[in-house]
C-alpha atoms as a PDB file:
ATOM      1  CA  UNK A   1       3.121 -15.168  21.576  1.00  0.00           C
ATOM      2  CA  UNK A   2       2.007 -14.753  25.107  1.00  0.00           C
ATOM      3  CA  UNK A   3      -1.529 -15.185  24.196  1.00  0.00           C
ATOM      4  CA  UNK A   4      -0.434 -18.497  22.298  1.00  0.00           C
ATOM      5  CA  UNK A   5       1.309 -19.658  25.771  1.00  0.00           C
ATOM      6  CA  UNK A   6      -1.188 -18.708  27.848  1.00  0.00           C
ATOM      7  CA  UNK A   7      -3.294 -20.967  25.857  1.00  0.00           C
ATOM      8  CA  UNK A   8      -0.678 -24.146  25.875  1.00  0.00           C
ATOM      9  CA  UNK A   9       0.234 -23.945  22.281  1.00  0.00           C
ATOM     10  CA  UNK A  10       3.656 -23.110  20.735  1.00  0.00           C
ATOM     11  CA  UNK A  11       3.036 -20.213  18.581  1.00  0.00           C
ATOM     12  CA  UNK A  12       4.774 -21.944  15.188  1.00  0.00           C
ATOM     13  CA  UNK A  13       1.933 -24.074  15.791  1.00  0.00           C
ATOM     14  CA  UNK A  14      -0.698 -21.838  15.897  1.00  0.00           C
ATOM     15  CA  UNK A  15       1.198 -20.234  12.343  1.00  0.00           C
ATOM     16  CA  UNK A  16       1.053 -23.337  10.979  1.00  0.00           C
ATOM     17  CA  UNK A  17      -2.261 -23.773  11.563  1.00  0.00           C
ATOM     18  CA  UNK A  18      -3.303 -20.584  10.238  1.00  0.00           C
ATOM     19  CA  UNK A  19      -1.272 -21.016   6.673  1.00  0.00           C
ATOM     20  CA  UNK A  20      -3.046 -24.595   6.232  1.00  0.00           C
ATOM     21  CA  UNK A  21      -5.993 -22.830   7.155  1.00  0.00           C
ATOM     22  CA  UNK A  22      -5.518 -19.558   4.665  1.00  0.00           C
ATOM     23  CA  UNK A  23      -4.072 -21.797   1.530  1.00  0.00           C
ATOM     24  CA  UNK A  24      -7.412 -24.724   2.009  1.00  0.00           C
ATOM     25  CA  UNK A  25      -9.687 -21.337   1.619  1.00  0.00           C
ATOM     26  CA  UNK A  26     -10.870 -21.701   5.275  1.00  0.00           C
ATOM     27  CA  UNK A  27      -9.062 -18.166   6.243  1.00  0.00           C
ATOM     28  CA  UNK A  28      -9.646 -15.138   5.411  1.00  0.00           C
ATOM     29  CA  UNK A  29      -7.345 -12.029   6.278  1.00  0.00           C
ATOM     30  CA  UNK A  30      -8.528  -8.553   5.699  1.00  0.00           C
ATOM     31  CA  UNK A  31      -7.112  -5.733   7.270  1.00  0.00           C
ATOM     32  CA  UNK A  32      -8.896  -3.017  10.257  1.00  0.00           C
ATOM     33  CA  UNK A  33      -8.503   0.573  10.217  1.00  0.00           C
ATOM     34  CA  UNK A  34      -7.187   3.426   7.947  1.00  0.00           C
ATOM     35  CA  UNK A  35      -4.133   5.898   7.547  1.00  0.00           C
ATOM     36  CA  UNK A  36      -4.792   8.984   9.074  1.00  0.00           C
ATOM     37  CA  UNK A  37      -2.089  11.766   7.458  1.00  0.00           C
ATOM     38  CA  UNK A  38      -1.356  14.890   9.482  1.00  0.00           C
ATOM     39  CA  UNK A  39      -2.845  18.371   7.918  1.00  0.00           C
ATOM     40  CA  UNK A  40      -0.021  18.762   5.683  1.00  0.00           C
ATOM     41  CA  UNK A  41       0.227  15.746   4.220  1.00  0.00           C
ATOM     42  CA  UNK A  42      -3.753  15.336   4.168  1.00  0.00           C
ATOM     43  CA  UNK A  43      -3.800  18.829   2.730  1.00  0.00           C
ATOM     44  CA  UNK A  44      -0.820  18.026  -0.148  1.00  0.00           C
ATOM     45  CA  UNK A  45      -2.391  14.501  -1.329  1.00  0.00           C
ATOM     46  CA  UNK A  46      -5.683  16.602  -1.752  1.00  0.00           C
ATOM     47  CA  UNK A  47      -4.313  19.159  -3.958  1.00  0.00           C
ATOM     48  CA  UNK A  48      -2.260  16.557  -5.524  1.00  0.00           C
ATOM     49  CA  UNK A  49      -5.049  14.183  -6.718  1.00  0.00           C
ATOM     50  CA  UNK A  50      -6.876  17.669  -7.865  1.00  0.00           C
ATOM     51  CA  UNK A  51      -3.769  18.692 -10.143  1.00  0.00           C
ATOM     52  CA  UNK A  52      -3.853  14.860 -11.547  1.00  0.00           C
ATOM     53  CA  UNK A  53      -7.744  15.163 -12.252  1.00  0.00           C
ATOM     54  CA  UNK A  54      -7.430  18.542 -13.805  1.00  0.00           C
ATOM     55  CA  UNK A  55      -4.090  17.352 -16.193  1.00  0.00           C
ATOM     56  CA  UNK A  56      -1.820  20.238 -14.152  1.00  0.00           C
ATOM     57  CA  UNK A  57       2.229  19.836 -13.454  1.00  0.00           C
ATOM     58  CA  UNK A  58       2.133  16.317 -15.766  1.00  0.00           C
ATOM     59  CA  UNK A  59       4.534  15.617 -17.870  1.00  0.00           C
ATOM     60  CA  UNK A  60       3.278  14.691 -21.687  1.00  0.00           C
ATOM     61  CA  UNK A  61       3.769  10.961 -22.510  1.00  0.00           C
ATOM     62  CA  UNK A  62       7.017   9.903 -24.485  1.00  0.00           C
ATOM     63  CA  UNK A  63       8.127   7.428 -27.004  1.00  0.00           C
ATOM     64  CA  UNK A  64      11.748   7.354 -26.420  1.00  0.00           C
ATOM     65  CA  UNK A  65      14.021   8.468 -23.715  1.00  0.00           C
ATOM     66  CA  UNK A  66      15.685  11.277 -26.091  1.00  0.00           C
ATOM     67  CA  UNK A  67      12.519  12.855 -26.484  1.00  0.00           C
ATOM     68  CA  UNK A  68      12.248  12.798 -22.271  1.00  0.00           C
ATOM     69  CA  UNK A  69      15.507  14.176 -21.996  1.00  0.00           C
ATOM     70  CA  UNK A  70      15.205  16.836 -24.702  1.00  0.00           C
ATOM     71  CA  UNK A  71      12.027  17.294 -22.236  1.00  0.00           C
ATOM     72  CA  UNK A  72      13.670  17.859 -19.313  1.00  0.00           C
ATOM     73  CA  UNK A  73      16.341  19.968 -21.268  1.00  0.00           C
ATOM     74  CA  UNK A  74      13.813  22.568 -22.225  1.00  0.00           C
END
């Protein structure tokens, strides 16, 4: 906003603008950095995706919701 006054344009403007811009193709919007995750969480997604590659702590696939709950039940 400030950067959009500073230049002598309302900043709706500049939005609309940048929407007639991004729907003709002329715009493209792509976004900068990455998530950085503390240790823990870092540390939990790793062993996570490891479990999911090696088929551990996954439920089986089911057919109906009886055989889920009957699942669960056991």
């Amino acid at each position: 906003m400030t950067r959009a006054r500073h230049e002598g344009i309302a900043l709706a403007s500049v939005l609309k603008l940048a929407t007639k811009a991004y729907v003709d193709g002329d715009l493209t919007l792509g976004l900068l950095g990455s998530e950085a995750f503390n240790k823990k969480t870092a540390r939990d997604i790793t062993h996570a995706v490891q479990d999911i590659s090696e088929g551990k702590h996954l439920s089986p696939g089911f057919t109906s919701a009886k055989d889920a709950i009957k699942f669960l039940k056991t």
